[in-house]
PDB file of N, CA and C in Angstrom:
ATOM      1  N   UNK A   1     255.419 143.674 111.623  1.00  0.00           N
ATOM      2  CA  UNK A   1     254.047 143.483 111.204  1.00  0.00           C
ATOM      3  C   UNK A   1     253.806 141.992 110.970  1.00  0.00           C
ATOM      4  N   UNK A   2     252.707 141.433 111.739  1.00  0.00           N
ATOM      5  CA  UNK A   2     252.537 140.156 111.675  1.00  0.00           C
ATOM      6  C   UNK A   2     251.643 140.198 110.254  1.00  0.00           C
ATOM      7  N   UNK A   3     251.820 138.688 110.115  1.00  0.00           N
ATOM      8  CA  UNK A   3     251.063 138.089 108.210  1.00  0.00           C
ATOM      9  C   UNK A   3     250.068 137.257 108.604  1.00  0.00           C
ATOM     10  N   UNK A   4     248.876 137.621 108.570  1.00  0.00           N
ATOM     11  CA  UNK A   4     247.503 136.675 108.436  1.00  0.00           C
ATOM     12  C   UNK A   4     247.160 135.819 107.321  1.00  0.00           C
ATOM     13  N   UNK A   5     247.576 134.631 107.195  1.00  0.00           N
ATOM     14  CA  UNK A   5     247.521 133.709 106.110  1.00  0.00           C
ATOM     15  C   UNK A   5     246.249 133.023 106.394  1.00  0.00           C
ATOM     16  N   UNK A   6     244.819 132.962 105.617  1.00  0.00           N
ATOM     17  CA  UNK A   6     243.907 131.917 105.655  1.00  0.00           C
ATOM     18  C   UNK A   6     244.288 130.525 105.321  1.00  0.00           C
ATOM     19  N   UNK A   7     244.347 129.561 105.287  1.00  0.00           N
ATOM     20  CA  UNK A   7     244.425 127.804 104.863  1.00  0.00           C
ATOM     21  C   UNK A   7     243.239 127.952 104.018  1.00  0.00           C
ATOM     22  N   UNK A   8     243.704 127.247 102.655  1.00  0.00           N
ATOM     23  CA  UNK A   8     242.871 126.791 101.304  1.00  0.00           C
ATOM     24  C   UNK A   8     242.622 125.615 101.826  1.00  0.00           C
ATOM     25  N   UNK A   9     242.516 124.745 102.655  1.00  0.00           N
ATOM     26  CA  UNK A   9     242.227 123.410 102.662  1.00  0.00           C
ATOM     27  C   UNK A   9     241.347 123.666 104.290  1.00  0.00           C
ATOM     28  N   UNK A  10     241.090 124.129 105.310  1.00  0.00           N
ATOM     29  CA  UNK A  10     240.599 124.115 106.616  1.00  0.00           C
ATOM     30  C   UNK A  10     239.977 125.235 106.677  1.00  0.00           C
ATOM     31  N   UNK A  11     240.219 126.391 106.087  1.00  0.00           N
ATOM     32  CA  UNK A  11     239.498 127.512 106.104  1.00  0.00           C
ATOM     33  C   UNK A  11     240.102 128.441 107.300  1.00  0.00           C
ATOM     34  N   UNK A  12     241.524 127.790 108.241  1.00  0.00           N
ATOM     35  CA  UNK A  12     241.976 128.403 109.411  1.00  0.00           C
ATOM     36  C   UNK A  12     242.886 129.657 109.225  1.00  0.00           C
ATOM     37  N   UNK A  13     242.762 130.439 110.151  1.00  0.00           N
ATOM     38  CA  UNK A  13     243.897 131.538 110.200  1.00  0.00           C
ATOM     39  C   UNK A  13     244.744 131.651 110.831  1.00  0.00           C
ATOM     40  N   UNK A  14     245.983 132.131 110.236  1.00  0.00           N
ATOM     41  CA  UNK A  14     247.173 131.133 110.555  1.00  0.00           C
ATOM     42  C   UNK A  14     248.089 132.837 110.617  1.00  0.00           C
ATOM     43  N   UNK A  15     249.061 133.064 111.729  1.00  0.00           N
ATOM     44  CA  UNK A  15     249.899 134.407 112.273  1.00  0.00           C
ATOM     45  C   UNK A  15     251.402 133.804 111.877  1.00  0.00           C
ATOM     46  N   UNK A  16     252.066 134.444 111.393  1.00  0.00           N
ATOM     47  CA  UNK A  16     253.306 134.101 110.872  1.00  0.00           C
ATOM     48  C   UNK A  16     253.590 132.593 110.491  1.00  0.00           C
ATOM     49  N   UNK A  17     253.013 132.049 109.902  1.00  0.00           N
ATOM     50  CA  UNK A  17     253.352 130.316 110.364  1.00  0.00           C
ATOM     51  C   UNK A  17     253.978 129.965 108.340  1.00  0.00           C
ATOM     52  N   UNK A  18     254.262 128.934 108.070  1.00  0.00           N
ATOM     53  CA  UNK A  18     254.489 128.509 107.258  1.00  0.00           C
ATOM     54  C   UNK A  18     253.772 127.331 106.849  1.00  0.00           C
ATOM     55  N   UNK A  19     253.216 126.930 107.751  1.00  0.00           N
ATOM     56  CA  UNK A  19     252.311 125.037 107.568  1.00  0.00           C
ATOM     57  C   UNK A  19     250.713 126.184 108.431  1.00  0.00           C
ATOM     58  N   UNK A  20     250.211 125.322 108.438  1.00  0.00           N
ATOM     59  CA  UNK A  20     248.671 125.786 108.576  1.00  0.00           C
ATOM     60  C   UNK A  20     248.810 124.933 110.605  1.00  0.00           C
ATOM     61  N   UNK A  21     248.440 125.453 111.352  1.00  0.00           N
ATOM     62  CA  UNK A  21     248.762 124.726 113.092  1.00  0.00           C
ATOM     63  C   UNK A  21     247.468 124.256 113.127  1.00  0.00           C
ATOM     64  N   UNK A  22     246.301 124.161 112.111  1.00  0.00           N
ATOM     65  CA  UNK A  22     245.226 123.305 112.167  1.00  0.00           C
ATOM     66  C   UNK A  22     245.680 121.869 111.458  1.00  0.00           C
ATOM     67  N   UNK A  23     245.897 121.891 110.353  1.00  0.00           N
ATOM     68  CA  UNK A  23     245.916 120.316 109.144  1.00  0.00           C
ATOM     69  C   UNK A  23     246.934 120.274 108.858  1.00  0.00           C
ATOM     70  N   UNK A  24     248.051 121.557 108.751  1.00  0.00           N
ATOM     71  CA  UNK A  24     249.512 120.829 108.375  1.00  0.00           C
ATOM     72  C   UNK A  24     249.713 121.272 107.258  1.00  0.00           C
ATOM     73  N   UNK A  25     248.654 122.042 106.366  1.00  0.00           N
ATOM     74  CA  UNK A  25     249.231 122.341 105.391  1.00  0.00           C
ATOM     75  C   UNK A  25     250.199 123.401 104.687  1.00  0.00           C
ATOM     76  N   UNK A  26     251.022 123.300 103.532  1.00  0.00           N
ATOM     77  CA  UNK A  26     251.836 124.490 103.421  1.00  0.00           C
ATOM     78  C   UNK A  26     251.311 125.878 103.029  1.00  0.00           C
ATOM     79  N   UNK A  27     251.563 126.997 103.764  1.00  0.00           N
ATOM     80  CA  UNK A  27     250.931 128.131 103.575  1.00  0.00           C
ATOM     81  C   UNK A  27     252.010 129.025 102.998  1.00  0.00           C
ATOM     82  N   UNK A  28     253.271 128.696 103.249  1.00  0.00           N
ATOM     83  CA  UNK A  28     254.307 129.668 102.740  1.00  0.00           C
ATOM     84  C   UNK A  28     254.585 129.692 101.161  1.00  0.00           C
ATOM     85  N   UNK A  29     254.643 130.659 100.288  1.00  0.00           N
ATOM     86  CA  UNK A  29     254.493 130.595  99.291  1.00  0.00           C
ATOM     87  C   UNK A  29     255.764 129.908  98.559  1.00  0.00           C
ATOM     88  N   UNK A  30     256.897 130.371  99.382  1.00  0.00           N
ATOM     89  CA  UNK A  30     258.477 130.172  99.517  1.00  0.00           C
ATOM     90  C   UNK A  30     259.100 127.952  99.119  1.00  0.00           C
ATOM     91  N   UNK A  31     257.739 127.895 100.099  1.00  0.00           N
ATOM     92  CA  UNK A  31     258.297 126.700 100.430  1.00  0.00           C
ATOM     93  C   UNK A  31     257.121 125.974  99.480  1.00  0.00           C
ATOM     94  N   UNK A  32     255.910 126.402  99.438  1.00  0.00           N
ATOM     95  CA  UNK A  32     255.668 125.483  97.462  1.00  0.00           C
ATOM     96  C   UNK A  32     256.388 125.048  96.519  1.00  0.00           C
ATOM     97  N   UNK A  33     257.039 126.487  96.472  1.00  0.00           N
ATOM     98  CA  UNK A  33     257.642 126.394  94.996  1.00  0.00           C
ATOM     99  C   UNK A  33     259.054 125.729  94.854  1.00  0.00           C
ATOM    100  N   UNK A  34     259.443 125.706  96.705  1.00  0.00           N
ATOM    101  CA  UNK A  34     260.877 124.770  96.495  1.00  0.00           C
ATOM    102  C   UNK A  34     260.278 122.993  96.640  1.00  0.00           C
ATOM    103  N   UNK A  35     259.304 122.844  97.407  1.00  0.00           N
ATOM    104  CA  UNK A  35     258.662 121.478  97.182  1.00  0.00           C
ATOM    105  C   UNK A  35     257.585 121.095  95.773  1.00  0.00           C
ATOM    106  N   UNK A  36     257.525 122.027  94.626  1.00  0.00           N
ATOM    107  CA  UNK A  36     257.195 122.203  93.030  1.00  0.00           C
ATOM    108  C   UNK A  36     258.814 121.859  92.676  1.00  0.00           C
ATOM    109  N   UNK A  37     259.914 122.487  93.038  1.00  0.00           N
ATOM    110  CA  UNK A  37     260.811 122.009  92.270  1.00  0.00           C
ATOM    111  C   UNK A  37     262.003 120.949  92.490  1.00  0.00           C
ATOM    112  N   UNK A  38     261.667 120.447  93.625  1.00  0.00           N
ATOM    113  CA  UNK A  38     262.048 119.101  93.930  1.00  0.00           C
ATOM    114  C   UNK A  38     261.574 117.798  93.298  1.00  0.00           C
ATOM    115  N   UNK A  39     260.092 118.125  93.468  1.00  0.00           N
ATOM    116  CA  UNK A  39     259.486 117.237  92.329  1.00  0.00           C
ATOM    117  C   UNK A  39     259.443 117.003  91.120  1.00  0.00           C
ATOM    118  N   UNK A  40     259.753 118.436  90.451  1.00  0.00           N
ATOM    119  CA  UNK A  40     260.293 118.426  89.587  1.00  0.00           C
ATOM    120  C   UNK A  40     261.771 117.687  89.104  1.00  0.00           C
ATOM    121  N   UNK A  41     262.186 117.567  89.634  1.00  0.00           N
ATOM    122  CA  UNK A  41     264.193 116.925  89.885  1.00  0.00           C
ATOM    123  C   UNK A  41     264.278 115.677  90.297  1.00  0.00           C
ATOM    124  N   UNK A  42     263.307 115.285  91.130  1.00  0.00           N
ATOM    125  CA  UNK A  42     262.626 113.745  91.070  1.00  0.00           C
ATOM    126  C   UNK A  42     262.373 113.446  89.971  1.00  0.00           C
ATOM    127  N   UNK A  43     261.277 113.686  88.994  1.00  0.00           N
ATOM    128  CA  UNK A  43     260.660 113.567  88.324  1.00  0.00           C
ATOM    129  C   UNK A  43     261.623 113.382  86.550  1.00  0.00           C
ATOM    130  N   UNK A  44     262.230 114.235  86.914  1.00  0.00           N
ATOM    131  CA  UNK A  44     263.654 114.267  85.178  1.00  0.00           C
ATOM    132  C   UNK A  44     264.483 113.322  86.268  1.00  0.00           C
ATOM    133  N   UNK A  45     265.363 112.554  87.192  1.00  0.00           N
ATOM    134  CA  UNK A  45     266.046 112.096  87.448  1.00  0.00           C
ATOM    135  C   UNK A  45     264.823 111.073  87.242  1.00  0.00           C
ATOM    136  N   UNK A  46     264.068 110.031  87.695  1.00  0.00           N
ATOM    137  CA  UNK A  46     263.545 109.135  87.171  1.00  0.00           C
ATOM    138  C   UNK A  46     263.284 108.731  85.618  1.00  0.00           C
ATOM    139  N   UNK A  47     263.186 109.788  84.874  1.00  0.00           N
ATOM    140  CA  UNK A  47     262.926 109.891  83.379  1.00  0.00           C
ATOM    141  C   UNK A  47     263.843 108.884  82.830  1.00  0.00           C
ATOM    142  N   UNK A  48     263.488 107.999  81.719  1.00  0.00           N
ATOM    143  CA  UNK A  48     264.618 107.273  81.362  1.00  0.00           C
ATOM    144  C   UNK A  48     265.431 108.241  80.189  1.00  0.00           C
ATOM    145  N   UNK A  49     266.536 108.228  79.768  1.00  0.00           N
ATOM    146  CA  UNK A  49     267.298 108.842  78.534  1.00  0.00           C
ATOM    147  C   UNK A  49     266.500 108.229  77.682  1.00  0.00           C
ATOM    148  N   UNK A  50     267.054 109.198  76.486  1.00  0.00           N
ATOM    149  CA  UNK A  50     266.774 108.700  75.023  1.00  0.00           C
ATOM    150  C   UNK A  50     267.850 107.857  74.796  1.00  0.00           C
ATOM    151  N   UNK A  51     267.433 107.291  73.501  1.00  0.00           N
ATOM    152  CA  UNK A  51     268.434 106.212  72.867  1.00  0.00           C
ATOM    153  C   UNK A  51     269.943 107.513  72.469  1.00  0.00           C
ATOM    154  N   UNK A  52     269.661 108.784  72.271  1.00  0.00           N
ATOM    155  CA  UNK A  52     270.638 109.581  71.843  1.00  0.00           C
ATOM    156  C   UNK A  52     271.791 109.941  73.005  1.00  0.00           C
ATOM    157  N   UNK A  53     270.736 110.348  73.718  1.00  0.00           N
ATOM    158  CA  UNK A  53     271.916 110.342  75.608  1.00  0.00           C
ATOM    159  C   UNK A  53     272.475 109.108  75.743  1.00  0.00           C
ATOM    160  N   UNK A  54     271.648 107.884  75.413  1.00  0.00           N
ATOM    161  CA  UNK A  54     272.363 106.652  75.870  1.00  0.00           C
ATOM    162  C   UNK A  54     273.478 106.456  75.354  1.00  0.00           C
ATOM    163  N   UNK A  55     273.540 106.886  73.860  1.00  0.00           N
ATOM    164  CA  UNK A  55     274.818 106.872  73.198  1.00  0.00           C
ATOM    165  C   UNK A  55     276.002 107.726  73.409  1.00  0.00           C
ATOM    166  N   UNK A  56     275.403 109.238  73.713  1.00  0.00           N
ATOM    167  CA  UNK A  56     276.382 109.775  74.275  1.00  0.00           C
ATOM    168  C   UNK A  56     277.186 109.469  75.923  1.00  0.00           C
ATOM    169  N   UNK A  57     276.482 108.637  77.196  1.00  0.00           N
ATOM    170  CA  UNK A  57     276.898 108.563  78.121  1.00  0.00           C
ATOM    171  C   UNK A  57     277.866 106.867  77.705  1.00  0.00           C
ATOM    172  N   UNK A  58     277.357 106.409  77.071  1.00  0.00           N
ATOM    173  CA  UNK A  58     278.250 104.974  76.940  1.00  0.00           C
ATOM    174  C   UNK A  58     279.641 105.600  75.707  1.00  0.00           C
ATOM    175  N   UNK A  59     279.723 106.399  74.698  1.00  0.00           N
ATOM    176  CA  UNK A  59     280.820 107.056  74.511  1.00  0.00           C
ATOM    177  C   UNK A  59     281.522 108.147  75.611  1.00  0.00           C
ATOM    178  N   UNK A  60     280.788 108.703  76.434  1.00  0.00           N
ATOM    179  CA  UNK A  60     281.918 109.470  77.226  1.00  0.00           C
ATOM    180  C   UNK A  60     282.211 108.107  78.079  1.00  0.00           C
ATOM    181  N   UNK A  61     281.583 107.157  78.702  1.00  0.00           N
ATOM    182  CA  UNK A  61     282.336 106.587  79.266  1.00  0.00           C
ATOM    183  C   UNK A  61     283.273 105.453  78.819  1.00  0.00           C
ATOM    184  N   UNK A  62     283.226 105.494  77.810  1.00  0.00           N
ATOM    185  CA  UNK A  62     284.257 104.381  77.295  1.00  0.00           C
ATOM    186  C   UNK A  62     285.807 104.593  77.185  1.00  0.00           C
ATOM    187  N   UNK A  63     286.336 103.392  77.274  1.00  0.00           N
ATOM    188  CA  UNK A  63     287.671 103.461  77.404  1.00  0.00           C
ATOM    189  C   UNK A  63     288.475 103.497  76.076  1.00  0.00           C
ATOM    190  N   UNK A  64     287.961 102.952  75.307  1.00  0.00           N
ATOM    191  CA  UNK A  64     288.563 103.311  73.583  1.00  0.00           C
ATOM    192  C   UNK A  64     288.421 104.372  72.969  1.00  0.00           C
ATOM    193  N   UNK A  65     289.567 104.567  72.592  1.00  0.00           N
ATOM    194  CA  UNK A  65     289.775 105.499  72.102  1.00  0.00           C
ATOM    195  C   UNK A  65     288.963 106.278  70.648  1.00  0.00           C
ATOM    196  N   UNK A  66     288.739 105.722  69.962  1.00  0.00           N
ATOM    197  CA  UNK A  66     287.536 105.876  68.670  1.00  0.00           C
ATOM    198  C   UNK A  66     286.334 106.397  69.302  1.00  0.00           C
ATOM    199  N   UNK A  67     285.940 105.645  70.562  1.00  0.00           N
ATOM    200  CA  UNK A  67     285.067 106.166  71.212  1.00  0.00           C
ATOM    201  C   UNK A  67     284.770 107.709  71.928  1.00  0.00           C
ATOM    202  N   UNK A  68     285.984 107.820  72.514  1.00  0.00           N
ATOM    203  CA  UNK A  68     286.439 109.434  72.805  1.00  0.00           C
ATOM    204  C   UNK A  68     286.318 109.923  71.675  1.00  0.00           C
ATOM    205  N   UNK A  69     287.186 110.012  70.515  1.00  0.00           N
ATOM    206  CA  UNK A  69     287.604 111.002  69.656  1.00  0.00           C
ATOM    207  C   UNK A  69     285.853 111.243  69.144  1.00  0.00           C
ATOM    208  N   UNK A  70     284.955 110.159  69.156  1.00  0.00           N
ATOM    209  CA  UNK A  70     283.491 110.404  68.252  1.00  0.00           C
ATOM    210  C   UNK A  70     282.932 111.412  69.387  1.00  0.00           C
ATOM    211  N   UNK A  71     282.761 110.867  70.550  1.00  0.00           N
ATOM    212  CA  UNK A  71     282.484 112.044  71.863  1.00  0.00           C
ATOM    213  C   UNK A  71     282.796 113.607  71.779  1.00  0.00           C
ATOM    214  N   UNK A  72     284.439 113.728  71.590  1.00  0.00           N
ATOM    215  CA  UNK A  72     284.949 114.600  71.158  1.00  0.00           C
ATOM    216  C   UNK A  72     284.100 115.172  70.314  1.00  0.00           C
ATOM    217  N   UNK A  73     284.053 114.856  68.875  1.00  0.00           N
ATOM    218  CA  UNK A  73     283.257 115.338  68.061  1.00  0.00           C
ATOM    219  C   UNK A  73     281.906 115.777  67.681  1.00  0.00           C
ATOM    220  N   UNK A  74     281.080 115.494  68.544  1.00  0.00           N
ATOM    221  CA  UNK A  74     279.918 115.105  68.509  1.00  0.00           C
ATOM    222  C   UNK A  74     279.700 117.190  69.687  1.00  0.00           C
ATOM    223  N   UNK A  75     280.014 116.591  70.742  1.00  0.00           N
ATOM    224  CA  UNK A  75     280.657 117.708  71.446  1.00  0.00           C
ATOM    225  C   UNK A  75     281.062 119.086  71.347  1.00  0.00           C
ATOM    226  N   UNK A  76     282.123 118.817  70.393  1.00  0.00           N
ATOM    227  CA  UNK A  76     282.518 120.181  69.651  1.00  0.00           C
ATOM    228  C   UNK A  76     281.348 120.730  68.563  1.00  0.00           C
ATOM    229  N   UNK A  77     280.771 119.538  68.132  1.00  0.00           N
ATOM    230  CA  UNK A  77     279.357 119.978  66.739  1.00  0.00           C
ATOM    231  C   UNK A  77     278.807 121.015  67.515  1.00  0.00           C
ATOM    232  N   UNK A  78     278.291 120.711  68.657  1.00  0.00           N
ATOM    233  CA  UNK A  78     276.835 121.255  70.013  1.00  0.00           C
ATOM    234  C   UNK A  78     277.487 122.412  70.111  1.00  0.00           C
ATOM    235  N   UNK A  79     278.777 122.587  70.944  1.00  0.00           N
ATOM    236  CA  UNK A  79     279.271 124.077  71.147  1.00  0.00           C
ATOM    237  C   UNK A  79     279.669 125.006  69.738  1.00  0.00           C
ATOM    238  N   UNK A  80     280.217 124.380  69.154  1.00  0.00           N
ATOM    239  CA  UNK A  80     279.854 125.202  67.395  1.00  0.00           C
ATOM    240  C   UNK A  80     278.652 125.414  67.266  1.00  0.00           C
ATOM    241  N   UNK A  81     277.497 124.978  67.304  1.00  0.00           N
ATOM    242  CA  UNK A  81     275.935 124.913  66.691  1.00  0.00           C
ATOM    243  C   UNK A  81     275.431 126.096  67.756  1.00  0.00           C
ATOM    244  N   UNK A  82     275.960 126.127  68.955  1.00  0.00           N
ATOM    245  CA  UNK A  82     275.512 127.068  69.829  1.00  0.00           C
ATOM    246  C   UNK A  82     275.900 128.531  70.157  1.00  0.00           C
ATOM    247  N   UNK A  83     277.325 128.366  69.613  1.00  0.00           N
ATOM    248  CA  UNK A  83     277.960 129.513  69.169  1.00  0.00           C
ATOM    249  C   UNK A  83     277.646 130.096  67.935  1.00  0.00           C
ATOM    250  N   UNK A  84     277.420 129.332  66.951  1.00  0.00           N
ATOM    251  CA  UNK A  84     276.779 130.181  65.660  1.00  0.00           C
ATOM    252  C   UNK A  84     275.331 130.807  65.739  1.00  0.00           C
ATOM    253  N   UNK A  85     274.499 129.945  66.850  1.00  0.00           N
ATOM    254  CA  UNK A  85     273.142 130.233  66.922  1.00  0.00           C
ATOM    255  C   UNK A  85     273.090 131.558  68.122  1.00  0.00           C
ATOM    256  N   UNK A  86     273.801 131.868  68.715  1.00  0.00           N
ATOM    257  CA  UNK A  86     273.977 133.228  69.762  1.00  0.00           C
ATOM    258  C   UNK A  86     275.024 133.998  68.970  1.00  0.00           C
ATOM    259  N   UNK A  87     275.650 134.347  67.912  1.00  0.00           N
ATOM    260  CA  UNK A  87     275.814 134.758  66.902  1.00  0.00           C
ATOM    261  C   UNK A  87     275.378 135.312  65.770  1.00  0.00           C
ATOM    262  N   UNK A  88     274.561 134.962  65.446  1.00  0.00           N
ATOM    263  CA  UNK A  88     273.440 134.911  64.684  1.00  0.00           C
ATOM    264  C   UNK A  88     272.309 135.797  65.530  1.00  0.00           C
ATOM    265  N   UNK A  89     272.101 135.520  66.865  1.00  0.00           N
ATOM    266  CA  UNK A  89     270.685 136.562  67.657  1.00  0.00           C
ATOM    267  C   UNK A  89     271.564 137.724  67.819  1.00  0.00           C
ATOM    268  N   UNK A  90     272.938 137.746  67.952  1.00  0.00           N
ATOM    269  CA  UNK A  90     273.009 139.092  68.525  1.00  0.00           C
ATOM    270  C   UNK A  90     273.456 139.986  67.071  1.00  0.00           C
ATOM    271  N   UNK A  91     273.971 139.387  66.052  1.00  0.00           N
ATOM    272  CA  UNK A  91     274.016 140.277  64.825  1.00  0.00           C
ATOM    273  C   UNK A  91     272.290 140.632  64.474  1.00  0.00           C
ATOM    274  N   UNK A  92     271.642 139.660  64.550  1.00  0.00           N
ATOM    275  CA  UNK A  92     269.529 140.606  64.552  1.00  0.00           C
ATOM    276  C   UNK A  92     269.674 141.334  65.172  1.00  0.00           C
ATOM    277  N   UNK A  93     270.021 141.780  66.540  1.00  0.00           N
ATOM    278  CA  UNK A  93     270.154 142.227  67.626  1.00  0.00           C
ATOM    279  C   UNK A  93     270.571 143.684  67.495  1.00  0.00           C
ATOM    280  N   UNK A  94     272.117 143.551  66.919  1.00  0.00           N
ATOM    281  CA  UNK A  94     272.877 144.297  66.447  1.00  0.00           C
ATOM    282  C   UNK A  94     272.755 145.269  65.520  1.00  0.00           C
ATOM    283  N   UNK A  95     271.604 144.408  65.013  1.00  0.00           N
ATOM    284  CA  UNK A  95     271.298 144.825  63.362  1.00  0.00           C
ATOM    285  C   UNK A  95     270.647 146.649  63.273  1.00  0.00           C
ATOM    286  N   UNK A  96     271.281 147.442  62.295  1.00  0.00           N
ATOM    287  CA  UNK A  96     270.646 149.107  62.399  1.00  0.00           C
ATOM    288  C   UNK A  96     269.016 148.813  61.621  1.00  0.00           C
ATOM    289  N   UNK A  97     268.090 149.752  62.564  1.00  0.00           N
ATOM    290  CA  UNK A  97     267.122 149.803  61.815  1.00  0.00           C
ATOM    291  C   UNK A  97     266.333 148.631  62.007  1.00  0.00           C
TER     292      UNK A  97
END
């Protein structure tokens, strides 16, 4: 079964196609949302860090040791904090009544 797609931008009708064979434009719904989330990934890869990431990427990359062990720590806080907090939803969760 062939798919009759109208074009929002030319007003053309378009038989299996993915781009519009009048203006070019995208008609596939498929391929929006992967060119929505490219831009998206552009868009956070341009983003600058916070001053907080900055600190954490210049401690993971450092070569001293004080520096690791604070990394380390900092690290282990997040996966503790995240483990108590999915801990915590599934005892509500859990919870009778």
């Amino acid at each position: 079964m062939s798919r009759r797609i109208k074009c929002p931008e030319c007003q053309t009708w378009n038989e299996d196609r993915d781009y519009c064979s009048n203006c070019n434009e995208v008609l596939s719904h498929e391929l929006k949302m992967e060119q929505a989330r490219e831009k998206l990934r552009e868009e956070e890869q341009q983003r600058p860090l916070t001053q907080f990431n900055n600190y954490l990427k210049r401690l993971r990359e450092s070569d001293a040791p004080i520096d690791k062990v604070k990394f380390t720590i900092l690290n282990s806080a997040w996966w503790i904090f995240l483990i108590g907090v999915t801990a915590l939803i599934a005892l509500v969760a859990l919870a009778p009544g």
